[in-house]
PDB file of N, CA and C in Angstrom:
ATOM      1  N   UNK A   1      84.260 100.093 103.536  1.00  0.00           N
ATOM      2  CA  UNK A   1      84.254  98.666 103.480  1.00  0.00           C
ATOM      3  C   UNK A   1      84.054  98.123 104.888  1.00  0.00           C
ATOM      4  N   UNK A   2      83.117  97.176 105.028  1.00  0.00           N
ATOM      5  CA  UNK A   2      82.861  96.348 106.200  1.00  0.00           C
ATOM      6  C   UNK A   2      84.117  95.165 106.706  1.00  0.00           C
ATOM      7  N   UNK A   3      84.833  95.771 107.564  1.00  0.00           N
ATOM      8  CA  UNK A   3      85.775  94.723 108.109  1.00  0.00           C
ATOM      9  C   UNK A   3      85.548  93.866 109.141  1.00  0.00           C
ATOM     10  N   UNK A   4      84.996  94.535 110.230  1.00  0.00           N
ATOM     11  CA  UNK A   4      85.034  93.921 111.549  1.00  0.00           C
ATOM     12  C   UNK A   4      83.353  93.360 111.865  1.00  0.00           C
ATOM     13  N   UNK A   5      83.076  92.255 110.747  1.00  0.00           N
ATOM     14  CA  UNK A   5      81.875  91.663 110.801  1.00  0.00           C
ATOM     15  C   UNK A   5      82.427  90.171 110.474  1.00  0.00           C
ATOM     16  N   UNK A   6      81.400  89.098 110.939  1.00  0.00           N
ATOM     17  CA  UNK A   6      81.047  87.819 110.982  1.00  0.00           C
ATOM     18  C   UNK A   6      80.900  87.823 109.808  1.00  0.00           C
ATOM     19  N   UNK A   7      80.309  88.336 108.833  1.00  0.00           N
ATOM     20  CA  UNK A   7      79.468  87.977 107.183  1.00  0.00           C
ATOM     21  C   UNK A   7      80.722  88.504 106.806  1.00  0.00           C
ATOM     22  N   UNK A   8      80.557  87.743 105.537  1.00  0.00           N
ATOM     23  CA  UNK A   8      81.981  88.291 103.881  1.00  0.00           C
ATOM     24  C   UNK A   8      81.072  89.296 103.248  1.00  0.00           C
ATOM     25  N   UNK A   9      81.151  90.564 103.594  1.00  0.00           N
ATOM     26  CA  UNK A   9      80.727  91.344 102.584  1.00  0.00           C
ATOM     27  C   UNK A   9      81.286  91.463 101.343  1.00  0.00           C
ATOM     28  N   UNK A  10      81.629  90.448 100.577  1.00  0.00           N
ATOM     29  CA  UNK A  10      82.101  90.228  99.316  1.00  0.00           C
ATOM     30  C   UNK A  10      81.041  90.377  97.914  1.00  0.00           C
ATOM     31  N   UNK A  11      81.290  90.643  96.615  1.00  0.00           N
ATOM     32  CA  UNK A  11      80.056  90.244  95.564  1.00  0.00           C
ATOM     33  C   UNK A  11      79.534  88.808  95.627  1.00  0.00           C
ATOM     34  N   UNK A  12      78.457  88.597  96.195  1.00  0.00           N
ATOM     35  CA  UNK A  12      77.937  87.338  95.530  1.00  0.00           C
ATOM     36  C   UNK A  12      77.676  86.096  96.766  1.00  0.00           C
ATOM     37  N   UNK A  13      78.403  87.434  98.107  1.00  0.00           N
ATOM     38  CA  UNK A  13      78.043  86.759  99.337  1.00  0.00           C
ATOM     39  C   UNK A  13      76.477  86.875  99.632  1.00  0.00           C
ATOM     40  N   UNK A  14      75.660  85.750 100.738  1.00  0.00           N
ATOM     41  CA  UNK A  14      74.543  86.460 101.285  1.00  0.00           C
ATOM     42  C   UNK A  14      74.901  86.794 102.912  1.00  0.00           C
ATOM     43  N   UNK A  15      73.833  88.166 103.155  1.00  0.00           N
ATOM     44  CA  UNK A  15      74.277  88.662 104.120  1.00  0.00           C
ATOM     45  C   UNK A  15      73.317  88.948 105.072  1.00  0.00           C
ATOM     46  N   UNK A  16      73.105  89.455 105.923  1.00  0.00           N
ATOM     47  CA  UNK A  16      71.586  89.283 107.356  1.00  0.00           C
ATOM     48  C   UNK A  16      71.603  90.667 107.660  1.00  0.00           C
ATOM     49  N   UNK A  17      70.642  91.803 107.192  1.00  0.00           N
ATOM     50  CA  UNK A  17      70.844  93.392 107.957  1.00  0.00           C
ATOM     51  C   UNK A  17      69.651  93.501 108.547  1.00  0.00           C
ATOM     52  N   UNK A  18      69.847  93.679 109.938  1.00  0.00           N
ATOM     53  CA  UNK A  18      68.840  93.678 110.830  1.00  0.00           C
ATOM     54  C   UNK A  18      67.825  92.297 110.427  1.00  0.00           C
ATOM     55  N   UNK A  19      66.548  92.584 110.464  1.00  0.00           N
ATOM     56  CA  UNK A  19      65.795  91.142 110.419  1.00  0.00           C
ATOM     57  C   UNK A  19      65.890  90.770 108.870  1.00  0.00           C
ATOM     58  N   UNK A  20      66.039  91.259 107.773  1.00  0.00           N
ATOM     59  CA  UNK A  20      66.296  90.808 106.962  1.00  0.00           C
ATOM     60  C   UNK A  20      66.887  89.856 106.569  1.00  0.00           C
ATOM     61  N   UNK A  21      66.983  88.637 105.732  1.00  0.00           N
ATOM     62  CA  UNK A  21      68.060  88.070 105.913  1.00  0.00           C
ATOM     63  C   UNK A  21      67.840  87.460 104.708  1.00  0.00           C
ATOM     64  N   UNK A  22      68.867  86.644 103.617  1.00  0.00           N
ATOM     65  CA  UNK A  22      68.870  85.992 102.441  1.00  0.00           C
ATOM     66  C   UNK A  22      69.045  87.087 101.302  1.00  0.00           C
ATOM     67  N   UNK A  23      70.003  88.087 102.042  1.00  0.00           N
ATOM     68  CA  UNK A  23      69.982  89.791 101.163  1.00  0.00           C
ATOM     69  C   UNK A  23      71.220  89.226 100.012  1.00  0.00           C
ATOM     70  N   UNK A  24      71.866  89.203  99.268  1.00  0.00           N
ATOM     71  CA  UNK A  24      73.069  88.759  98.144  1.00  0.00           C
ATOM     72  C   UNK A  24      73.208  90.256  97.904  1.00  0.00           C
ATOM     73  N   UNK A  25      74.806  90.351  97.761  1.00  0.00           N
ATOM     74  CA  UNK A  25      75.750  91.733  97.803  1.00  0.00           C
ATOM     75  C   UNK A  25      76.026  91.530  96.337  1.00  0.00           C
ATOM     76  N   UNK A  26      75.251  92.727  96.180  1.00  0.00           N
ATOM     77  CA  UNK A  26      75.204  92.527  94.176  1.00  0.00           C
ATOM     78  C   UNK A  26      76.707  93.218  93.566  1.00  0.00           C
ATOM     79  N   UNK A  27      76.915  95.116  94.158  1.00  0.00           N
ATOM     80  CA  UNK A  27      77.916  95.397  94.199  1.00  0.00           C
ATOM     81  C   UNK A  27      78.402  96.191  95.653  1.00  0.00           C
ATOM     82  N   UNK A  28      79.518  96.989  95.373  1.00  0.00           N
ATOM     83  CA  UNK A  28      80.030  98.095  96.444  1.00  0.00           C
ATOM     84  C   UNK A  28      80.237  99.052  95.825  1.00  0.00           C
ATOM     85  N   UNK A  29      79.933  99.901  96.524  1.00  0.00           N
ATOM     86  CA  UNK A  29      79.673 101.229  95.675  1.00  0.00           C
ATOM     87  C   UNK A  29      80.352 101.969  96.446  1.00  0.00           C
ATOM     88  N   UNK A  30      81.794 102.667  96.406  1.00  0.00           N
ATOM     89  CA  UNK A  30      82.605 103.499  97.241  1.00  0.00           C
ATOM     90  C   UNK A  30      82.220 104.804  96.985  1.00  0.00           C
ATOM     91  N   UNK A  31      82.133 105.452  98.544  1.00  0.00           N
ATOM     92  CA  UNK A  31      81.830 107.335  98.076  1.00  0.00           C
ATOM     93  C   UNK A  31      82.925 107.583  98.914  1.00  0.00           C
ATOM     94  N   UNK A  32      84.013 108.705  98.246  1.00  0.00           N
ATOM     95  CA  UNK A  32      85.110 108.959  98.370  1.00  0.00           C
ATOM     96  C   UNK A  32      84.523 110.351  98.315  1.00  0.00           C
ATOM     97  N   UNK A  33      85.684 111.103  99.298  1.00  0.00           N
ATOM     98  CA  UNK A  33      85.435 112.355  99.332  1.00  0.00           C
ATOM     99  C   UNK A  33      83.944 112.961 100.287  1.00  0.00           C
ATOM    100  N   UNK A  34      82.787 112.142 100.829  1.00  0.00           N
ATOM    101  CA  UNK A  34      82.276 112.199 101.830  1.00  0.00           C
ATOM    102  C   UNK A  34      82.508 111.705 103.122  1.00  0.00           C
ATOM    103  N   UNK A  35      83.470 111.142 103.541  1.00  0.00           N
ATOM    104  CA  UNK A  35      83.319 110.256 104.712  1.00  0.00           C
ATOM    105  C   UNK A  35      82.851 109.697 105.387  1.00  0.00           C
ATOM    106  N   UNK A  36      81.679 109.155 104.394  1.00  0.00           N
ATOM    107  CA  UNK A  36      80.878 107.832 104.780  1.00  0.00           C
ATOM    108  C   UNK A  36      81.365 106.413 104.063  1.00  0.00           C
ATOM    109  N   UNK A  37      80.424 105.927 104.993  1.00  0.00           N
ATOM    110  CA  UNK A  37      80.949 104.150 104.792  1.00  0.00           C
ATOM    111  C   UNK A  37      80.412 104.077 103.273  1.00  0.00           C
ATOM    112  N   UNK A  38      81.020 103.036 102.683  1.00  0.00           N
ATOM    113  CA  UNK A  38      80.885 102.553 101.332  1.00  0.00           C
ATOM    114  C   UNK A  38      79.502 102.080 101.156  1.00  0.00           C
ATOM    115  N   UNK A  39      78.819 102.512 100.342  1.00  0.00           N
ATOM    116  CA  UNK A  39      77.788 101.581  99.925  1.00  0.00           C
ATOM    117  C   UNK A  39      76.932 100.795  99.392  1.00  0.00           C
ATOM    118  N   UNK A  40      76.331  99.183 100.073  1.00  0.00           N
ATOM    119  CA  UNK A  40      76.487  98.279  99.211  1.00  0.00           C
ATOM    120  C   UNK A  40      74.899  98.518  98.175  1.00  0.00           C
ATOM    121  N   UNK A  41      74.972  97.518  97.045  1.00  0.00           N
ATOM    122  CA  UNK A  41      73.652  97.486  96.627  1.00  0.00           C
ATOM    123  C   UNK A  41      73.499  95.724  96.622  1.00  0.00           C
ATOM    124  N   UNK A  42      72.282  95.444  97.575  1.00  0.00           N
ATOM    125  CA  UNK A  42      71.766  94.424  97.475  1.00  0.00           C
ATOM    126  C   UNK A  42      70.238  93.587  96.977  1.00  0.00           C
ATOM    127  N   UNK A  43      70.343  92.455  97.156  1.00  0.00           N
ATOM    128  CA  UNK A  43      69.143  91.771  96.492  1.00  0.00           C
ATOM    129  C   UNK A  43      68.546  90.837  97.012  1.00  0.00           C
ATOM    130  N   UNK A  44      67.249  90.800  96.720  1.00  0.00           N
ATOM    131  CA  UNK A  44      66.332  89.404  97.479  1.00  0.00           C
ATOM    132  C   UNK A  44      65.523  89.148  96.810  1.00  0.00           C
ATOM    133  N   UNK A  45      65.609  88.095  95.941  1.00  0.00           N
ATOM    134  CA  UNK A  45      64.224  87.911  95.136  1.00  0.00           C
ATOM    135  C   UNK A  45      64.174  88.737  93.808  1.00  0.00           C
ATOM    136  N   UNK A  46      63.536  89.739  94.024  1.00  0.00           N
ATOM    137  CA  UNK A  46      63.147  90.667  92.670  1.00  0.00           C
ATOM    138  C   UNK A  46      63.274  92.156  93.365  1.00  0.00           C
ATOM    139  N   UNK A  47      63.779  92.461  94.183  1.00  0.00           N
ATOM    140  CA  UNK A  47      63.883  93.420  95.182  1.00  0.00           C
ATOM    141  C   UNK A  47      65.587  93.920  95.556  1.00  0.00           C
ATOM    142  N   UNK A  48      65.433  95.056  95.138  1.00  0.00           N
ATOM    143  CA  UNK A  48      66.675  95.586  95.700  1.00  0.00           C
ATOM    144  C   UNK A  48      66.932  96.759  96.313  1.00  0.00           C
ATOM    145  N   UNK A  49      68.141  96.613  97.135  1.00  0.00           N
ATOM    146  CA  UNK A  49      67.747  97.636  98.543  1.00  0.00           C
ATOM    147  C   UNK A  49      69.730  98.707  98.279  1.00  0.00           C
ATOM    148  N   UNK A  50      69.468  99.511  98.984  1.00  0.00           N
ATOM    149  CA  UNK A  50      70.850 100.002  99.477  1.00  0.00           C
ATOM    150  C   UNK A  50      70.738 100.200 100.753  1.00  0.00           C
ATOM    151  N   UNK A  51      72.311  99.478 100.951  1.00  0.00           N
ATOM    152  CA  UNK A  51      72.511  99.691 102.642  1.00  0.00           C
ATOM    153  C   UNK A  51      73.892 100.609 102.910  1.00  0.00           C
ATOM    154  N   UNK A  52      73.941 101.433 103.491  1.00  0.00           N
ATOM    155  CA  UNK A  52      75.150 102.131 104.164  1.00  0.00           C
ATOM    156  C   UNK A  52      75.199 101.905 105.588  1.00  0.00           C
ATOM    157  N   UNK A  53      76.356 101.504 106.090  1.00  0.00           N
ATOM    158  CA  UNK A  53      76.353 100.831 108.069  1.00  0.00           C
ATOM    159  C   UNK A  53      76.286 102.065 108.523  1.00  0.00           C
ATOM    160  N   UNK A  54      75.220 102.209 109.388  1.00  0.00           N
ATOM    161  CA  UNK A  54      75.134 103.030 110.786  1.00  0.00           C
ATOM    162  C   UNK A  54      74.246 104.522 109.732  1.00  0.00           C
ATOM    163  N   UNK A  55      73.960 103.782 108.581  1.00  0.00           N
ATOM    164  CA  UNK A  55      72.581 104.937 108.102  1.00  0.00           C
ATOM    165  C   UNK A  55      71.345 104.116 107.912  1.00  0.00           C
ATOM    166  N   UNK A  56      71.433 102.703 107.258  1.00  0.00           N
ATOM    167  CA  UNK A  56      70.763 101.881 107.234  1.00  0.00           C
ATOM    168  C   UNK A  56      70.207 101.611 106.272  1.00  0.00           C
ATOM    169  N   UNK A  57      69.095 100.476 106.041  1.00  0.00           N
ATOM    170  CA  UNK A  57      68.763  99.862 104.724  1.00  0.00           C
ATOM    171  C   UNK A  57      68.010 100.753 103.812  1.00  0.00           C
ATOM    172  N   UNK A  58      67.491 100.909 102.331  1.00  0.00           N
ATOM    173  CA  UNK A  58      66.350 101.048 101.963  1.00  0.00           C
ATOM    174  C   UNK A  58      65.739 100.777 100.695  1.00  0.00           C
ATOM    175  N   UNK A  59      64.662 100.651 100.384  1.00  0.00           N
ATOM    176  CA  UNK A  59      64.508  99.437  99.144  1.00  0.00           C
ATOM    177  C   UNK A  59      64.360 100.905  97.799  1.00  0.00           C
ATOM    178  N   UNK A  60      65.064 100.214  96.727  1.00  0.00           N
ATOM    179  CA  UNK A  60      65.530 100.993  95.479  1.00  0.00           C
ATOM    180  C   UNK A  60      64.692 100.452  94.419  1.00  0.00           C
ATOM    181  N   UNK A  61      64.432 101.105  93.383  1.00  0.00           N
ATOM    182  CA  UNK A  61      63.789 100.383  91.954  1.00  0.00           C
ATOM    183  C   UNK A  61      65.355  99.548  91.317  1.00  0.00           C
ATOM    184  N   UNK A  62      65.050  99.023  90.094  1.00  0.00           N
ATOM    185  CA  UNK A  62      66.045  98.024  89.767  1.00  0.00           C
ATOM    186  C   UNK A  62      66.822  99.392  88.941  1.00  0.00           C
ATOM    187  N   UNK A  63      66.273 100.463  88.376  1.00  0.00           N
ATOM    188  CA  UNK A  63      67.193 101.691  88.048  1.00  0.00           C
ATOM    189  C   UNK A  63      67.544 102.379  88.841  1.00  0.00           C
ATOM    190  N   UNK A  64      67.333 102.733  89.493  1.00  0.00           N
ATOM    191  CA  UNK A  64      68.230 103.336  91.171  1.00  0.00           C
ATOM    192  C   UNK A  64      69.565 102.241  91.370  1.00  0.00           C
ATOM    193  N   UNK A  65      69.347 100.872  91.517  1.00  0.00           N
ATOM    194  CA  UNK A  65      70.152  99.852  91.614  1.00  0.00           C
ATOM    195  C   UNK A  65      71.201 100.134  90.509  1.00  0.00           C
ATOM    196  N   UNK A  66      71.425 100.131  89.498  1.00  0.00           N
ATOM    197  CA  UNK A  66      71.953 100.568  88.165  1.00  0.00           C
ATOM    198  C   UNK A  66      72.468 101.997  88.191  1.00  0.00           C
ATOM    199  N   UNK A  67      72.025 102.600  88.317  1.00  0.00           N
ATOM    200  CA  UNK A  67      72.685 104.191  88.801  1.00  0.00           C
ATOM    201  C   UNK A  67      73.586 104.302  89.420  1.00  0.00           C
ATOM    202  N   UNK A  68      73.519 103.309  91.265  1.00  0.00           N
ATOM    203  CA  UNK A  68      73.970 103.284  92.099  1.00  0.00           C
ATOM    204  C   UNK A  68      75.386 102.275  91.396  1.00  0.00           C
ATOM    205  N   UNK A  69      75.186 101.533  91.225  1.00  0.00           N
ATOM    206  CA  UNK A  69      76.794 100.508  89.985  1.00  0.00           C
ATOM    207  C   UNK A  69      77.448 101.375  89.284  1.00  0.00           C
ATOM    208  N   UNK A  70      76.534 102.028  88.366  1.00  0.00           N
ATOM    209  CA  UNK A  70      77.479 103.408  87.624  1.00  0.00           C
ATOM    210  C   UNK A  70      78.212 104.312  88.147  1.00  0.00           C
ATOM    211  N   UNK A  71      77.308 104.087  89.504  1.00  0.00           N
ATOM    212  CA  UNK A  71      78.448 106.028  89.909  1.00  0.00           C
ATOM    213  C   UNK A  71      79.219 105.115  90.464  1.00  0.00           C
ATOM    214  N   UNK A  72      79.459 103.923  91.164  1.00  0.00           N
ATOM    215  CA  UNK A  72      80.734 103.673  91.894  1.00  0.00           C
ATOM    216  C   UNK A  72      81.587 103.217  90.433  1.00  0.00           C
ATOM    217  N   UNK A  73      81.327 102.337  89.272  1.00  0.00           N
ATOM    218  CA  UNK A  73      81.833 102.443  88.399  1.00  0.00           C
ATOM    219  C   UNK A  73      83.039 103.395  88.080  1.00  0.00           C
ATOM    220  N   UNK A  74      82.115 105.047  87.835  1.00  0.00           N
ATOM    221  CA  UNK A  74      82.567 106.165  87.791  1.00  0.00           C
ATOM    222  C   UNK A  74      83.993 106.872  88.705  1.00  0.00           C
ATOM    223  N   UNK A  75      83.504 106.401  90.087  1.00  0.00           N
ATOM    224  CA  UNK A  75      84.610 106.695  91.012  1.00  0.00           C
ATOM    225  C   UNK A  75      85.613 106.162  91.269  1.00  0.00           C
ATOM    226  N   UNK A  76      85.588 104.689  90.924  1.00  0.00           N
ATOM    227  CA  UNK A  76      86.627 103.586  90.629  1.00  0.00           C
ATOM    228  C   UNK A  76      87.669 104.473  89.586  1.00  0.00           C
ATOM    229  N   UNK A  77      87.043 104.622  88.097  1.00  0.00           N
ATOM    230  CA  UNK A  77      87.630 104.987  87.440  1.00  0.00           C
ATOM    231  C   UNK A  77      88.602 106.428  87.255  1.00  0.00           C
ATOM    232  N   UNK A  78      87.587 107.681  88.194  1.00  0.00           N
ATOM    233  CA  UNK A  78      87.950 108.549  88.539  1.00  0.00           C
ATOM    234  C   UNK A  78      89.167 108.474  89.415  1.00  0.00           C
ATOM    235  N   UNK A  79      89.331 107.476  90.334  1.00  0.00           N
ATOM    236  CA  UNK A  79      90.463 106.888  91.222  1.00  0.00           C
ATOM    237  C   UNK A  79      91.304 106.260  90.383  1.00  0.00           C
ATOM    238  N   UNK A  80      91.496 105.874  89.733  1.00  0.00           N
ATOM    239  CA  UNK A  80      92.469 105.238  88.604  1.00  0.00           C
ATOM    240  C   UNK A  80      93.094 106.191  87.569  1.00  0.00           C
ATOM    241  N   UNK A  81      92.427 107.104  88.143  1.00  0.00           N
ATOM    242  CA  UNK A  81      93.102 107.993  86.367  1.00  0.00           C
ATOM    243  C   UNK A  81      93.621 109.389  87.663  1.00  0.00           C
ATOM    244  N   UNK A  82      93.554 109.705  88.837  1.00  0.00           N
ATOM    245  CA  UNK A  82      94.421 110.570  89.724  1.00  0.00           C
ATOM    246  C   UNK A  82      95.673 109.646  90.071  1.00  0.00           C
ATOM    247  N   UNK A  83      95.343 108.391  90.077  1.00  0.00           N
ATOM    248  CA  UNK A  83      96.511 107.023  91.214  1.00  0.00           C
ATOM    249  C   UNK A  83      97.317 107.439  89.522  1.00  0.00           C
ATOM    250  N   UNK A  84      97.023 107.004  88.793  1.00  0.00           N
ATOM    251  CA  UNK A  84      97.831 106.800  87.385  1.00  0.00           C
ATOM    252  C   UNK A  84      98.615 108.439  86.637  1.00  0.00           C
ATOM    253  N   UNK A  85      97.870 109.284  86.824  1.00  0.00           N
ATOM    254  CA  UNK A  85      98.648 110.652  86.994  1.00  0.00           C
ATOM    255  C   UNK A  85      99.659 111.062  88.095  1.00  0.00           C
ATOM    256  N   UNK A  86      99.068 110.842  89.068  1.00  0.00           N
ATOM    257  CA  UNK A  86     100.201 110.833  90.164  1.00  0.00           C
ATOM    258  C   UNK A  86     101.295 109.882  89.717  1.00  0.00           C
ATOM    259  N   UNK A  87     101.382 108.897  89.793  1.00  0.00           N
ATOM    260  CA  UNK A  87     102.756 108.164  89.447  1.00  0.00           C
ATOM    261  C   UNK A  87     103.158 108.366  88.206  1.00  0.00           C
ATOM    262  N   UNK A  88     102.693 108.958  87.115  1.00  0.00           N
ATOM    263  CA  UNK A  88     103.427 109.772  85.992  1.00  0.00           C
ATOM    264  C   UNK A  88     104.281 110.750  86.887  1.00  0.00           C
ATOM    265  N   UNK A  89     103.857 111.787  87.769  1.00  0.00           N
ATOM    266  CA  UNK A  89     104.384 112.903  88.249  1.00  0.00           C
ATOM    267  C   UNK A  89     105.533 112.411  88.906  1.00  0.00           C
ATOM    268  N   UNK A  90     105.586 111.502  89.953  1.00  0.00           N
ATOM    269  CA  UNK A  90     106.745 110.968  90.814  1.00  0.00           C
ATOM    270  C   UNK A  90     107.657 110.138  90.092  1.00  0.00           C
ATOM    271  N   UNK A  91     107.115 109.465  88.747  1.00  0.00           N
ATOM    272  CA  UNK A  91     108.219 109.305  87.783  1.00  0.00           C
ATOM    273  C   UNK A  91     109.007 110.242  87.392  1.00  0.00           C
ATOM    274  N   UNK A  92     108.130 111.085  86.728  1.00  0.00           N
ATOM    275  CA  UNK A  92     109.158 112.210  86.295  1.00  0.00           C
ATOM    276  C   UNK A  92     110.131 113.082  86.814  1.00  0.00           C
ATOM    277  N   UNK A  93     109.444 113.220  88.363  1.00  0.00           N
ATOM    278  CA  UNK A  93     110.462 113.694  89.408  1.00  0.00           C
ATOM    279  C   UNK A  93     111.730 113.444  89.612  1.00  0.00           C
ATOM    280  N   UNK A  94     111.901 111.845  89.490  1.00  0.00           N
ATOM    281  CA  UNK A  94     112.541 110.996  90.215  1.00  0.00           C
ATOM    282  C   UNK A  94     113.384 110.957  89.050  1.00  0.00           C
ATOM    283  N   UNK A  95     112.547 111.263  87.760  1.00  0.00           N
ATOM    284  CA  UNK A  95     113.954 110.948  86.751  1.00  0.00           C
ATOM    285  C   UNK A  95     114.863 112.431  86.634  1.00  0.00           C
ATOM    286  N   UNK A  96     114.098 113.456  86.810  1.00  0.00           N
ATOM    287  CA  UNK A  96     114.901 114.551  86.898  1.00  0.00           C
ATOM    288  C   UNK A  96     115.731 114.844  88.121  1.00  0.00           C
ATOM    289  N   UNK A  97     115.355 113.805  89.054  1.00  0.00           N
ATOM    290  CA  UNK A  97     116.284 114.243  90.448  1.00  0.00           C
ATOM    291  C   UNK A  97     117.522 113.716  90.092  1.00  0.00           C
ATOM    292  N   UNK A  98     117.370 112.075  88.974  1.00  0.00           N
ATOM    293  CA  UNK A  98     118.517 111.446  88.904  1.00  0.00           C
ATOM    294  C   UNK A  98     119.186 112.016  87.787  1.00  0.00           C
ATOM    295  N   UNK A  99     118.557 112.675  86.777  1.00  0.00           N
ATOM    296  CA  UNK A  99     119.265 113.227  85.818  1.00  0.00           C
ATOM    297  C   UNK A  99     119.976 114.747  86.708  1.00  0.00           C
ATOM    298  N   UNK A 100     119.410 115.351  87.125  1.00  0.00           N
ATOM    299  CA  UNK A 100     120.351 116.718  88.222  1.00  0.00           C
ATOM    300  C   UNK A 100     121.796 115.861  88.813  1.00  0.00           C
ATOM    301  N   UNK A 101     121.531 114.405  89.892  1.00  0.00           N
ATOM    302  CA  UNK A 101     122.630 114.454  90.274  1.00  0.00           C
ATOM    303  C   UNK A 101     123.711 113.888  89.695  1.00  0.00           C
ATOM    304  N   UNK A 102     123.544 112.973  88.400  1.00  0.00           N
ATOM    305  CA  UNK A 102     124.459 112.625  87.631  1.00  0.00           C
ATOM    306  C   UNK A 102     125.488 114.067  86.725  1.00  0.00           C
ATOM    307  N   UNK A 103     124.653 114.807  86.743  1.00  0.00           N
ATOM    308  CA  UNK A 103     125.743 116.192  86.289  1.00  0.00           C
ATOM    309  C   UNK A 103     126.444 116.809  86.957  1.00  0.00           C
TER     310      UNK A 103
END
């Protein structure tokens, strides 16, 4: 995620990459588990591009664009269902630690 910028990299902001400019941040597309920056998919017109900071822009078909929504889709969800197993586990912990010291 882009923090330490002038522009709202938000959905639905417009944003300026390199000379480009009048680009609209369609989504964010997080890649977890590479350690690269998140990346966005944007739009101009009838044209859409992906940008990752410090790899840079490049223009996509409107199904590449769609692919690129799905898999972060995907990883969102994939992140929601480890965050949501894990706190099953530390529940259960926590109830057996309190059920041990009450005996």
């Amino acid at each position: 995620m882009i923090t330490k910028s002038k522009q709202a990299w938000q959905v639905g902001q417009q944003v300026k990459v390199g000379f480009l400019s009048g680009l609209t941040v369609v989504a964010k597309v997080a890649t977890p588990g590479d350690f690269a920056p998140d990346a966005y998919v944007l739009v101009r017109g009838e044209q859409f591009y992906s940008f990752v900071p410090h790899n840079g822009i490049s223009k996509i078909s409107a199904a590449e664009a769609r692919d690129l929504v799905e898999q972060g889709k995907r990883a969102a969800a994939a992140a929601a269902a480890r965050a949501a197993e894990q706190a099953c586990r530390v529940i259960g912990a926590a109830k057996l630690a309190a059920e041990l010291m009450s005996a």
